[in-house]
C-alpha atoms as a PDB file:
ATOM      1  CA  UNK A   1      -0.335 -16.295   2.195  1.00  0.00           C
ATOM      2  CA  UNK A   2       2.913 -14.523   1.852  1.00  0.00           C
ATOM      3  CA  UNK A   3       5.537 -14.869   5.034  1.00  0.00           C
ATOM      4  CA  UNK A   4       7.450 -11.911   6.036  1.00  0.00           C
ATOM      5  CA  UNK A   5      10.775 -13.368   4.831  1.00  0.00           C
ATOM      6  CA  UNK A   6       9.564 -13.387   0.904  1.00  0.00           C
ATOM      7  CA  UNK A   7       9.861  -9.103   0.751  1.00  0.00           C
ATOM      8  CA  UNK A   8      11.986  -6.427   2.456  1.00  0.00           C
ATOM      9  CA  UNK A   9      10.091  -4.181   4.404  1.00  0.00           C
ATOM     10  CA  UNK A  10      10.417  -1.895   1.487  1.00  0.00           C
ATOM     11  CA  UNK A  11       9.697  -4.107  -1.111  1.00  0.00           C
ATOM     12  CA  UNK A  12       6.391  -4.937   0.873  1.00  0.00           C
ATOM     13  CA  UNK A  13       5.845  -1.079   1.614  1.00  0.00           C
ATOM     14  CA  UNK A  14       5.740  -0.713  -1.996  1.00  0.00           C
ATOM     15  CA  UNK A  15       3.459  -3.658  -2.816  1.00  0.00           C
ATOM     16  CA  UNK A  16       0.608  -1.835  -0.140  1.00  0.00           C
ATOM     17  CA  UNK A  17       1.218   1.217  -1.796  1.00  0.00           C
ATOM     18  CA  UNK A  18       0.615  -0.520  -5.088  1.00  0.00           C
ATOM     19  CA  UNK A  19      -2.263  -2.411  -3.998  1.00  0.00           C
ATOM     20  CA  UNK A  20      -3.871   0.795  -2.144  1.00  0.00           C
ATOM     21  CA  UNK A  21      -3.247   2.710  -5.294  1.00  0.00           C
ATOM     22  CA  UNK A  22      -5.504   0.342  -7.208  1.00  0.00           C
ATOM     23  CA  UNK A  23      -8.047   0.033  -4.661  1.00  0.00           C
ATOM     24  CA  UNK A  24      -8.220   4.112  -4.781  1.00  0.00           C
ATOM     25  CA  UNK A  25      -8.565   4.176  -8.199  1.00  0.00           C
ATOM     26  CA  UNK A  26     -11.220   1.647  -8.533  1.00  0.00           C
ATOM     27  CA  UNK A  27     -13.272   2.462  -5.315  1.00  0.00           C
ATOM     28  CA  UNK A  28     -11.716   5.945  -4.380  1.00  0.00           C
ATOM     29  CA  UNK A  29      -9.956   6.458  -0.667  1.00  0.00           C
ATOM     30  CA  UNK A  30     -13.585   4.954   0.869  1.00  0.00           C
ATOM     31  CA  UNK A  31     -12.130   1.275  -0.830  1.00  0.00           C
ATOM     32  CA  UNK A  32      -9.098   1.475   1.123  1.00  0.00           C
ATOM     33  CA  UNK A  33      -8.780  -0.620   3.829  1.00  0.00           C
ATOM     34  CA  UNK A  34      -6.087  -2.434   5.455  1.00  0.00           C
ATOM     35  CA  UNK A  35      -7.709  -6.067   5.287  1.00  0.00           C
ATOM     36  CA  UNK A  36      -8.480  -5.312   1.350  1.00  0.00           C
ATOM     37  CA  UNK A  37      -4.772  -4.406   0.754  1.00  0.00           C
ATOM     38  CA  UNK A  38      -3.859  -7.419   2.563  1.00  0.00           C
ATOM     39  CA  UNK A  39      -6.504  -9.596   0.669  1.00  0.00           C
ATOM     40  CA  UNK A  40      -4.943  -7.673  -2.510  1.00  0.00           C
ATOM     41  CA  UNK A  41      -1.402  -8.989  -1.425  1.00  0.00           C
ATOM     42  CA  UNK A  42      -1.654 -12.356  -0.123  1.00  0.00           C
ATOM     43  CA  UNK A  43      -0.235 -10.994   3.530  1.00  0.00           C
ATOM     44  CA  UNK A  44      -2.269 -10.534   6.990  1.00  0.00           C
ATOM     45  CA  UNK A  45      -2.989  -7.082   7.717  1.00  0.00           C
ATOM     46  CA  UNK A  46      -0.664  -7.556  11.006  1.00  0.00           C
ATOM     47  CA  UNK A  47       1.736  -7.437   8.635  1.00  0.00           C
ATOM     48  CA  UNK A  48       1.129  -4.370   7.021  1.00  0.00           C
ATOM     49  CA  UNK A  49       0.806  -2.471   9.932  1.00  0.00           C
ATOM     50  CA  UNK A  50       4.314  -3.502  11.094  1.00  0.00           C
ATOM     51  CA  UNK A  51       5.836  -2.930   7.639  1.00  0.00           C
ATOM     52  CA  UNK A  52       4.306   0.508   7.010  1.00  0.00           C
ATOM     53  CA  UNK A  53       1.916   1.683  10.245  1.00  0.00           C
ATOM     54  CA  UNK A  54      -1.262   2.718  10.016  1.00  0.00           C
ATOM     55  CA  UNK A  55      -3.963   3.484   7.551  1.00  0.00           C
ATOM     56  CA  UNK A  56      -2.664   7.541   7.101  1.00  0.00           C
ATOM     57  CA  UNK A  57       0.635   6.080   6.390  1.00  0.00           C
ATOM     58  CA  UNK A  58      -0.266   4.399   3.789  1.00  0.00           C
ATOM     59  CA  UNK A  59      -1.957   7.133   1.930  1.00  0.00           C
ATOM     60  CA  UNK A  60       0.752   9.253   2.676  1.00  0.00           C
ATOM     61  CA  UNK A  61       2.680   6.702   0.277  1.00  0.00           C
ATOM     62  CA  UNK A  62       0.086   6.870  -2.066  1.00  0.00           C
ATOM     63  CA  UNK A  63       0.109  10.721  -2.453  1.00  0.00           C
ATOM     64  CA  UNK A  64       3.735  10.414  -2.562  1.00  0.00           C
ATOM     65  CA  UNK A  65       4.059   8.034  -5.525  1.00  0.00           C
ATOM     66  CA  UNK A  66       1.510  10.567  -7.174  1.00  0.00           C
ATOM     67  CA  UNK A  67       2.994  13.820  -6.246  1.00  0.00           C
ATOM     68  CA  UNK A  68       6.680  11.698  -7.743  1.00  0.00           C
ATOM     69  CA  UNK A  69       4.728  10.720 -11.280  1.00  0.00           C
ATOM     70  CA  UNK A  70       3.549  14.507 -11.138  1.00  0.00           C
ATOM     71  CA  UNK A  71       7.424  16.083 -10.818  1.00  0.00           C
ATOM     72  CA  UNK A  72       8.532  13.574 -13.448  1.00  0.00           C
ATOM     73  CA  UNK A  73       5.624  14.554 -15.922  1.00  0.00           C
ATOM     74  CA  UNK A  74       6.182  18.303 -15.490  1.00  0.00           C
END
């Protein structure tokens, strides 16, 4: 299991949006869960929830890197 010290908090923000992002695309937003992002990541889900908050927060990211890929592609 990963330790805190081995990513930024961004660098870990952007791994769980990664990982959440795969999870939605495979499952849709009913896969999503913080101990399957964790699982997905090698960190405890305590750890996400410091790094990033709550569940909505990291679908927020999601829709964010989505809504980023759409402005580029346009």
């Amino acid at each position: 299991m990963a330790r805190r010290t081995d990513h930024s908090r961004e660098e870990l923000a952007e791994l769980v949006a990664g990982a959440a992002e795969k999870l939605a695309r495979r499952e849709g937003l009913r896969g999503v869960a913080m101990r399957r992002i964790a699982a997905e990541i090698g960190y405890a889900a305590g750890s996400i929830y410091n790094a990033v908050g709550d569940l909505d927060a990291v679908v927020l990211r999601v829709n964010a890197r989505t809504l980023e890929r759409l402005r580029a592609a346009l």
